[in-house]
Protein backbone atom coordinates (compact mmCIF):
# COMPACT_ATOMS: atom_id res chain seq x y z
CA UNK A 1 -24.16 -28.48 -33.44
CA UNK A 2 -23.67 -26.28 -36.25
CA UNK A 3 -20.63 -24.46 -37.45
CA UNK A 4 -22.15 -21.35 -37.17
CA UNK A 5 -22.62 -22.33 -33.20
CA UNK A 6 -19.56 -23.46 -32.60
CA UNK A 7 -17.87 -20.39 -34.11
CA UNK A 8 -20.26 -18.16 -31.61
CA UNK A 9 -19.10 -20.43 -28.70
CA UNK A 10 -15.75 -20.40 -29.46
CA UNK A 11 -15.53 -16.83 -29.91
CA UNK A 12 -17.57 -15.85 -27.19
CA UNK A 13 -15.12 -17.87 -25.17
CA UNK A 14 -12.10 -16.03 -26.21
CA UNK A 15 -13.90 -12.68 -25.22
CA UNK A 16 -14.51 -14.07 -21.78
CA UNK A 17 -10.97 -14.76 -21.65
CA UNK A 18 -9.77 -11.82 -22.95
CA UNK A 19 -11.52 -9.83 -19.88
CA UNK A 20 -10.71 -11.72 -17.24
CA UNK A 21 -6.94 -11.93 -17.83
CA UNK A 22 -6.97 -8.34 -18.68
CA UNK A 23 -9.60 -6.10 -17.19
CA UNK A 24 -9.72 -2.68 -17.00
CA UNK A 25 -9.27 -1.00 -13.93
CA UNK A 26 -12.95 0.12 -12.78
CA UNK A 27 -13.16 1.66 -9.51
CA UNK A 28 -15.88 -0.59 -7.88
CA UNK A 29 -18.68 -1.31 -5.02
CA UNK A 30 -16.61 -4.88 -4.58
CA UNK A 31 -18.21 -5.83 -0.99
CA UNK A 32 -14.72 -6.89 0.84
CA UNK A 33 -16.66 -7.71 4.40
CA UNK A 34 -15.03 -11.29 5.88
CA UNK A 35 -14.40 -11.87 10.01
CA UNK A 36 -14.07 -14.65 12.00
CA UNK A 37 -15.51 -14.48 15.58
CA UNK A 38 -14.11 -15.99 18.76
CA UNK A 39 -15.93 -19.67 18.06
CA UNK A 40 -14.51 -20.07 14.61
CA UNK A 41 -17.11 -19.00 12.80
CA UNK A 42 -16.96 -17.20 9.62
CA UNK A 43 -18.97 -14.66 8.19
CA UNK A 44 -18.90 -12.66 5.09
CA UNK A 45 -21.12 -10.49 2.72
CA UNK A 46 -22.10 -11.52 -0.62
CA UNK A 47 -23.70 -8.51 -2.33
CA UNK A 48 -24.59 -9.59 -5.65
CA UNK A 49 -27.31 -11.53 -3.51
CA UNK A 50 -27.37 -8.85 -0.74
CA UNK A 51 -26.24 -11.28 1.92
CA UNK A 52 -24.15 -11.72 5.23
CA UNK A 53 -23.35 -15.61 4.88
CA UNK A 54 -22.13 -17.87 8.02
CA UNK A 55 -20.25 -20.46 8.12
CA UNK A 56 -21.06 -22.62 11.36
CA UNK A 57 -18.50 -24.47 13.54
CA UNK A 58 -19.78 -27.33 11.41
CA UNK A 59 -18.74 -25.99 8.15
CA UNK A 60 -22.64 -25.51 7.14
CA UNK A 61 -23.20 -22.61 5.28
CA UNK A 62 -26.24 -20.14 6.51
CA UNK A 63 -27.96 -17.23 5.49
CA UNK A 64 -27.38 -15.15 8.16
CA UNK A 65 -29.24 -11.97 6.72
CA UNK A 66 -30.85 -10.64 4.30
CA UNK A 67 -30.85 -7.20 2.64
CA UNK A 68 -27.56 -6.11 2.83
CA UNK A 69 -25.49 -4.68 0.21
CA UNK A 70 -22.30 -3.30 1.70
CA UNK A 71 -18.56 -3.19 1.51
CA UNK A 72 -17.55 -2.99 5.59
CA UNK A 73 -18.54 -6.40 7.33
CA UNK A 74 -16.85 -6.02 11.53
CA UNK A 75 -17.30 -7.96 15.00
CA UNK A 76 -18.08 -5.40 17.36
CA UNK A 77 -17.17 -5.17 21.23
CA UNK A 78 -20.19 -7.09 22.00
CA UNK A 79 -19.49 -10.09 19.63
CA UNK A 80 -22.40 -9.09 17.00
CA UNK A 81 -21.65 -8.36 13.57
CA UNK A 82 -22.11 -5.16 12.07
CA UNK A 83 -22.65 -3.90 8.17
CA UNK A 84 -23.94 -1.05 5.96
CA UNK A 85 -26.78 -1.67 3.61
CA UNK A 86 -26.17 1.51 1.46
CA UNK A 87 -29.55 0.81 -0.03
CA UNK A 88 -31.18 1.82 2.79
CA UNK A 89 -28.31 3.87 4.03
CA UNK A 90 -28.34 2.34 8.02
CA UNK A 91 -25.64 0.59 9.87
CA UNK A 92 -27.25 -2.76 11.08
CA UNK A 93 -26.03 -5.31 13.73
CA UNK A 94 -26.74 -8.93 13.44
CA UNK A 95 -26.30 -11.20 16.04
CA UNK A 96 -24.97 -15.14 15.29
CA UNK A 97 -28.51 -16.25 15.47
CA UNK A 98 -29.65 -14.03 12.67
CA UNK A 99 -31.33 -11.06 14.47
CA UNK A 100 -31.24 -7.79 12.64
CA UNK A 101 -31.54 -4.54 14.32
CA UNK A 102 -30.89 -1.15 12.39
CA UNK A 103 -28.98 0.40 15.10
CA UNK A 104 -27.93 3.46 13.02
CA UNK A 105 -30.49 4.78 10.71
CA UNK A 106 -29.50 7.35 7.58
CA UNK A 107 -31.21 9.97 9.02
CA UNK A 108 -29.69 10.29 12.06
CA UNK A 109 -26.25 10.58 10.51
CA UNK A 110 -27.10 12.34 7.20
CA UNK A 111 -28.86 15.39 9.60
CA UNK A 112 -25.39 15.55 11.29
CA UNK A 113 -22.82 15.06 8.34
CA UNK A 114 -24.64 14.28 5.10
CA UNK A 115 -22.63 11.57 2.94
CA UNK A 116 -21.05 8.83 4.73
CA UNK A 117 -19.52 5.31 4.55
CA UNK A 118 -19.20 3.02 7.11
CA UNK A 119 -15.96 1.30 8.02
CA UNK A 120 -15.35 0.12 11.60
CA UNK A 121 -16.86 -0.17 15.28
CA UNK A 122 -15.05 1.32 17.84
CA UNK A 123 -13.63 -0.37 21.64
CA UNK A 124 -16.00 1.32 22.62
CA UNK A 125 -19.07 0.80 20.56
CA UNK A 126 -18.38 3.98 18.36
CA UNK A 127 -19.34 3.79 14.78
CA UNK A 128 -16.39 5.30 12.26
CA UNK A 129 -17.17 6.59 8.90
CA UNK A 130 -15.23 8.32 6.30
CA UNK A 131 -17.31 11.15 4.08
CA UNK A 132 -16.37 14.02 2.11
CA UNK A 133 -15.76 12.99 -1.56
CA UNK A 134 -14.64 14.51 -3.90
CA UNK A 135 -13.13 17.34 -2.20
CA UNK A 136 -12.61 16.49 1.29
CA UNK A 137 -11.31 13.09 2.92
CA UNK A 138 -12.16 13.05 6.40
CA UNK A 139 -13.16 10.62 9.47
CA UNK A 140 -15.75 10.72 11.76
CA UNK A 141 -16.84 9.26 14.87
CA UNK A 142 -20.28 8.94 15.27
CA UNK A 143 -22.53 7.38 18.69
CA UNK A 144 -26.13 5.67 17.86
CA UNK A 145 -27.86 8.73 18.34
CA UNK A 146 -26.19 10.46 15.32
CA UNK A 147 -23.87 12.69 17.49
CA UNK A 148 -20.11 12.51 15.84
CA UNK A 149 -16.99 14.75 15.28
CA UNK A 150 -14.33 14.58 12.62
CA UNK A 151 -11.00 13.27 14.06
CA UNK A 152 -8.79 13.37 11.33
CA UNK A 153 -8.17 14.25 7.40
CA UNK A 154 -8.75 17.53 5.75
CA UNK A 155 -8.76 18.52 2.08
CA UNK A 156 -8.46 15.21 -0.53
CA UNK A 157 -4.53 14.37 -0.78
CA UNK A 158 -2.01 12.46 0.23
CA UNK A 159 -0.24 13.74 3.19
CA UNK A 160 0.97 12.15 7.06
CA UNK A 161 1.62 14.38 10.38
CA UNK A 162 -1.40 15.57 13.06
CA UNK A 163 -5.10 13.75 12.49
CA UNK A 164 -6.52 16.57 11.70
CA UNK A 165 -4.03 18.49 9.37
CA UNK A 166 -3.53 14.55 7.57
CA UNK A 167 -4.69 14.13 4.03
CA UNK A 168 -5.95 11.25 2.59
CA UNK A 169 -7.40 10.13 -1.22
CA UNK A 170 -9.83 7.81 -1.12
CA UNK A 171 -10.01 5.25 2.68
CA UNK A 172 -12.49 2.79 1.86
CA UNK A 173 -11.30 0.06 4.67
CA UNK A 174 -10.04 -0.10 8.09
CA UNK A 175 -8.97 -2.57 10.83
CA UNK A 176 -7.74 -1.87 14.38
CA UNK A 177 -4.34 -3.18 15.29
CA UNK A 178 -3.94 -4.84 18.74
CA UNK A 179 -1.79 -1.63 19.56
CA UNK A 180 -4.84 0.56 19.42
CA UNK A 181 -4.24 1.97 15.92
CA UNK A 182 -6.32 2.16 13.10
CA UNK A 183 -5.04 0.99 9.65
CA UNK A 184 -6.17 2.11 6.70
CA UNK A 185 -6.86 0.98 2.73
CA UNK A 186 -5.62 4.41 0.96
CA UNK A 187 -6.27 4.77 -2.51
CA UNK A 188 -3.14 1.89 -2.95
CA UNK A 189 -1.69 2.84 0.24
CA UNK A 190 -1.69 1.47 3.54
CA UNK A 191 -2.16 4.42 6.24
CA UNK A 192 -1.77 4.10 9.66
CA UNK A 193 -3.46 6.44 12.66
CA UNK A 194 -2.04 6.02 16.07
CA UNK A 195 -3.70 6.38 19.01
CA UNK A 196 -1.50 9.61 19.94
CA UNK A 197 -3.41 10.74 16.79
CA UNK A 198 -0.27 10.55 13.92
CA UNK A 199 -0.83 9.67 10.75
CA UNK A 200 1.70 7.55 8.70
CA UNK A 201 2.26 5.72 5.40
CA UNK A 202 3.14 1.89 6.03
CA UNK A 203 3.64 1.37 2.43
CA UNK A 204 2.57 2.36 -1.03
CA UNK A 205 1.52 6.05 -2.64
CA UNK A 206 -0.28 7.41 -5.16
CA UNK A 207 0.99 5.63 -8.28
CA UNK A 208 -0.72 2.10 -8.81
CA UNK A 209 1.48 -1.00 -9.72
CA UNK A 210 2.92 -4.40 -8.55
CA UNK A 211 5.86 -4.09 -6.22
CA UNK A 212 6.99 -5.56 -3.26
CA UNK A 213 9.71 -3.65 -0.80
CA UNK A 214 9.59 -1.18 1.77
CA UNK A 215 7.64 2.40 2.30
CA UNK A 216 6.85 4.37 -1.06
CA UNK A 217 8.67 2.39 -3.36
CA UNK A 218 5.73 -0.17 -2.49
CA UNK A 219 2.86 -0.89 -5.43
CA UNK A 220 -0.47 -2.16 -4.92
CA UNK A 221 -3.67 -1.88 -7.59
CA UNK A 222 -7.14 -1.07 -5.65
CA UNK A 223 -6.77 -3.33 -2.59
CA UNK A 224 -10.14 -3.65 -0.90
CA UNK A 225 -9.32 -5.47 2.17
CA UNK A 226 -7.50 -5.63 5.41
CA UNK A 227 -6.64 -7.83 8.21
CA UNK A 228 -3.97 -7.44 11.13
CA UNK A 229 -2.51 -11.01 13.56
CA UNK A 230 -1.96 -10.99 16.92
CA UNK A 231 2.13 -10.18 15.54
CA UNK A 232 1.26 -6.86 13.87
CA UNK A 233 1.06 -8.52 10.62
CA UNK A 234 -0.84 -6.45 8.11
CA UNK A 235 -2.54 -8.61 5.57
CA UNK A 236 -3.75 -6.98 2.45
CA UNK A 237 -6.28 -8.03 -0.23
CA UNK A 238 -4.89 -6.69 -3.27
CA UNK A 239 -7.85 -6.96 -5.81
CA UNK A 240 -6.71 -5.75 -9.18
CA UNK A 241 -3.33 -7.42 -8.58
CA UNK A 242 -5.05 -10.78 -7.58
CA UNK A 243 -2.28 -11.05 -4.56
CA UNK A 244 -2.34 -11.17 -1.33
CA UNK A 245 0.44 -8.95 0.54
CA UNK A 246 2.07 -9.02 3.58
CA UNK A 247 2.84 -5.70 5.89
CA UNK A 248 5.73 -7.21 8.40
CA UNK A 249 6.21 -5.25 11.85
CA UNK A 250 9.15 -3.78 10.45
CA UNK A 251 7.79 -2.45 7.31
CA UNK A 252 8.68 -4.82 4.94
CA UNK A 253 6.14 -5.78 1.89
CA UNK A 254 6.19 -9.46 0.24
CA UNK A 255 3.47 -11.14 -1.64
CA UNK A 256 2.14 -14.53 -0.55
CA UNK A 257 1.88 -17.65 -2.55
CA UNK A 258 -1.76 -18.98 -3.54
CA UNK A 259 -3.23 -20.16 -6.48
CA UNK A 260 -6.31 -18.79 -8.06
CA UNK A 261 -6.40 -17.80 -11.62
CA UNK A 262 -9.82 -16.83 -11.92
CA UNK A 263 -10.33 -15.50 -8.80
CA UNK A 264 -9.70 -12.27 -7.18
CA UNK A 265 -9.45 -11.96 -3.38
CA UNK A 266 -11.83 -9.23 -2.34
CA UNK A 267 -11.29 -9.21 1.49
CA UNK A 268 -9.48 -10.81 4.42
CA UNK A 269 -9.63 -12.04 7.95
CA UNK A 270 -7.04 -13.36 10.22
CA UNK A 271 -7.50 -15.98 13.13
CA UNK A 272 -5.55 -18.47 15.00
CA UNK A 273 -2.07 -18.00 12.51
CA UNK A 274 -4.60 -18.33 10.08
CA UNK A 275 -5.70 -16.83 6.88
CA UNK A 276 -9.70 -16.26 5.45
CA UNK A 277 -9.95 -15.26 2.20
CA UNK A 278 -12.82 -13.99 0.58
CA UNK A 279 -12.87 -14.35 -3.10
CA UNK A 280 -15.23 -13.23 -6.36
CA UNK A 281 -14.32 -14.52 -9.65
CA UNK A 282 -13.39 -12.31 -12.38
CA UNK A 283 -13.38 -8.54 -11.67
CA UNK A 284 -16.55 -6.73 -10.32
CA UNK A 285 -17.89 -4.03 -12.32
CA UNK A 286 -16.00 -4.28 -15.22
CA UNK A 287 -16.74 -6.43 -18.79
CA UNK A 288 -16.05 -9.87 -17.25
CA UNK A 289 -18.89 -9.04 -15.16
CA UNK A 290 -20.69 -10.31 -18.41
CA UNK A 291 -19.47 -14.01 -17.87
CA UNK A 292 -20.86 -13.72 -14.15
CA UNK A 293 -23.02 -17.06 -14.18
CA UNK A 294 -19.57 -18.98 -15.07
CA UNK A 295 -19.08 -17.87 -11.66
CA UNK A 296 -22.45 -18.57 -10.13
CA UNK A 297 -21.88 -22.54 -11.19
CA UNK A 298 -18.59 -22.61 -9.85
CA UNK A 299 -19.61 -20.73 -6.32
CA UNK A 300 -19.08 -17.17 -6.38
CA UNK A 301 -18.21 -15.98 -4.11
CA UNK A 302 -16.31 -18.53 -2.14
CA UNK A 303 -14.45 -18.82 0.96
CA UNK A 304 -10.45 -19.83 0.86
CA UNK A 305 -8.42 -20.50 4.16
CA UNK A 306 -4.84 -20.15 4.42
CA UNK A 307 -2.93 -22.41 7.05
CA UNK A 308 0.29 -21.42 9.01
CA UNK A 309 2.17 -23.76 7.08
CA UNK A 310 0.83 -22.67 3.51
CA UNK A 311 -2.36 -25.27 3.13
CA UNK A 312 -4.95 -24.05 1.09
CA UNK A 313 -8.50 -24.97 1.65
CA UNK A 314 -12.35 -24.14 0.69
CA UNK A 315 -14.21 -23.47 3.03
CA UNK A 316 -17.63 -22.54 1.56
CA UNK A 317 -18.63 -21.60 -1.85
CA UNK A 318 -22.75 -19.85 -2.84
CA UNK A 319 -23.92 -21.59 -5.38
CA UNK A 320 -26.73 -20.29 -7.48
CA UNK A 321 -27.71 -17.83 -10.01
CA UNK A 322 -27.52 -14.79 -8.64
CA UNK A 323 -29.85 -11.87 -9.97
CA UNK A 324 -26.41 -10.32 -11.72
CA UNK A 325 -25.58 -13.69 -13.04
CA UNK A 326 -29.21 -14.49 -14.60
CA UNK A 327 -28.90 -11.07 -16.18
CA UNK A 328 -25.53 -12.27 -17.71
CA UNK A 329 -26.77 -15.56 -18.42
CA UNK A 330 -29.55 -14.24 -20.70
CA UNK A 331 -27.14 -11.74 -22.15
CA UNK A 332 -24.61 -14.11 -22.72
CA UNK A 333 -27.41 -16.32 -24.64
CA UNK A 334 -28.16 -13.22 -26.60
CA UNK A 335 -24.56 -12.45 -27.54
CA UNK A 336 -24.34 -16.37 -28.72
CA UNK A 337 -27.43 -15.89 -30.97
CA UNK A 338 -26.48 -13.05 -32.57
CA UNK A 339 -23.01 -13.88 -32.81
CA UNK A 340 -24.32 -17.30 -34.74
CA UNK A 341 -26.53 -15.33 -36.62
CA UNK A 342 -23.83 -12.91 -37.69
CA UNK A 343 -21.45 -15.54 -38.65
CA UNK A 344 -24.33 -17.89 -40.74
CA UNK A 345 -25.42 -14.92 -42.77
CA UNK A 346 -21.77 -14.36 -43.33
CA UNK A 347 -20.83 -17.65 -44.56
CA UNK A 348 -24.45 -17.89 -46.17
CA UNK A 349 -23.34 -14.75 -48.53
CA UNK A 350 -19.77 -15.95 -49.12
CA UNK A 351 -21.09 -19.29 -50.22
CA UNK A 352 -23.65 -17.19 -52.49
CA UNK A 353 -21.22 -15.23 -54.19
CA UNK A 354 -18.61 -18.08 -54.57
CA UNK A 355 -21.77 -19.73 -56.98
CA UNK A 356 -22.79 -16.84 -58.58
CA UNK A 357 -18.91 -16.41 -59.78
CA UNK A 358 -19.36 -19.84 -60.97
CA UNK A 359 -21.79 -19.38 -63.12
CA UNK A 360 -20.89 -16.45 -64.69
CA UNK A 361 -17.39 -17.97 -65.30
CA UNK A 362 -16.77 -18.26 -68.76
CA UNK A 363 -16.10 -22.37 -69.59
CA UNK A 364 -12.53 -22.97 -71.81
């Protein structure tokens, strides 16, 4: 290998490293969708491959389906899994065995309330959207047929009381509580609406930060994900931060242990006391997106679980160039070359000059 390689490599290296300890903060399609059903298995969405992944009882991993690019992965009332493709705009629901059925097509929601992006499934089979950006932050309930109604926010803010007078910046996640009420990701707040139709701040505001505590003094950066135990737990996927926080009953915020440098938890699930992780490496949509295929190699994204007693375990890893990561791959190639290039005419023209002063040098 030539110095002018190694120079590239090395280089190219520290770049790499330079964005993935300190990325900007992009606002981003991340894809945070991770449950667990009732027989243990797991499921999550992979969207640089457009993907809903299982992981069986066994601990085999399976493509469940294809052709889905979304953020919102949820078990229904029925047991199936439902997602948004945004590509094609329709809420589908895909059974365990891999059936897909497009159960709520664009059309029949854009005709009622034009943009929309799927979050949840009601108790009762109801499909829950949020729509209204930039101006307007508001949620909607919405049957197969297209028919809905907004039952809460107004005008984009950031403000608690009635459902409908509430304001909210920018809800792009949402899980039901066993008490009926639906929490909410905020901007980097945590929202709660209860079922007497109040709206409340759990923790965080408007500024984004790193903080652990109690109600607005709280800080998280973009979380993308989360998850509530059968205690009223509230646990939180805090992506930028590349934490994972914890919503007691009572209010209080802390931030759980785990190791993973490279890695940034994108979404969450809770089950049996335990923990499900979903996690991407690097940051999504920024410059470390560049270095992507590092990730494909290692198994991006990958599957984490989280034991009652603080064990940490993989539970499934995709493997593979994805069509982001070849992209990256070849680009990354490219950035060598020319980077070796670069530095060998460089050194080539140094050398050059250093003979050509040389020569001219008069001899004593």
């Amino acid at each position: 290998m030539s110095r002018s390689v190694l120079y590239a490599i090395i280089i190219a290296l520290a770049i790499s490293l330079v964005f993935l300890l300190f990325p900007p903060a992009a606002q981003a399609h991340i894809g945070a969708g991770i449950v667990v059903d009732r027989a243990g298995r797991v499921y999550f969405l992979d969207t640089s491959r457009g993907r809903v992944w299982m992981v069986d009882g066994a601990g085999k991993l399976n493509v469940l389906a294809e052709n889905k690019h979304g953020d919102s992965l949820v078990i229904g009332p029925d047991g199936n899994i439902y997602c948004e493709d945004v590509i094609s705009g329709g809420v589908w629901k895909v059974s365990s065995e891999g059936s897909a059925v497009e159960v709520l097509p664009k059309a029949n929601r854009s005709a009622i309330v034009g943009w929309t992006y799927f979050l949840t499934v009601g108790a009762d089979g109801s499909f829950y959207f949020v729509s209204g950006y930039p101006d307007q932050v508001k949620l909607l309930k919405m049957d197969a047929a297209g028919n809905g109604h907004v039952f809460a926010g107004s005008t984009r803010g950031m403000a608690d009381g009635p459902a409908r007078e509430a304001q909210f910046r920018e809800v792009r996640a949402a899980a039901w509580g066993a008490d009926g009420a639906l929490y909410l990701i905020d901007g980097d707040s945590i929202r709660k609406l209860a079922p007497d139709g109040m709206v409340s701040t759990l923790a965080g505001g408007q500024e984004e930060g790193f903080a652990d505590g109690r109600g607005p003094a709280v800080r998280f950066h973009h979380p993308s994900g989360l998850s509530l135990d059968a205690q009223g737990n509230v646990f939180v996927a805090d992506f930028y931060n590349r934490r994972i926080r914890k919503i007691s009953p009572s209010g209080e915020v802390t931030t759980l242990p785990h190791a993973a440098w490279a890695w940034t938890p994108a979404g969450i699930a809770t089950a049996g006391g335990d923990l499900f992780l979903l996690e991407r490496f690097g940051m999504y949509n920024d410059p470390s997106i560049f270095f992507t295929w590092f990730g494909d190699f290692a198994g991006n994204p990958r599957v984490r679980r989280i034991s009652a007693d603080g064990t940490i375990t993989s539970i499934a890893s995709v493997r593979g160039l994805s069509g982001i990561g070849k992209t990256t791959g070849l680009l990354t190639l490219g950035m060598l070359a020319i980077l070796s290039a670069i530095i060998w005419f460089v050194r080539w023209l140094l050398r050059r000059r250093a003979s050509r002063r040389a020569i001219l040098s008069p001899v004593t």
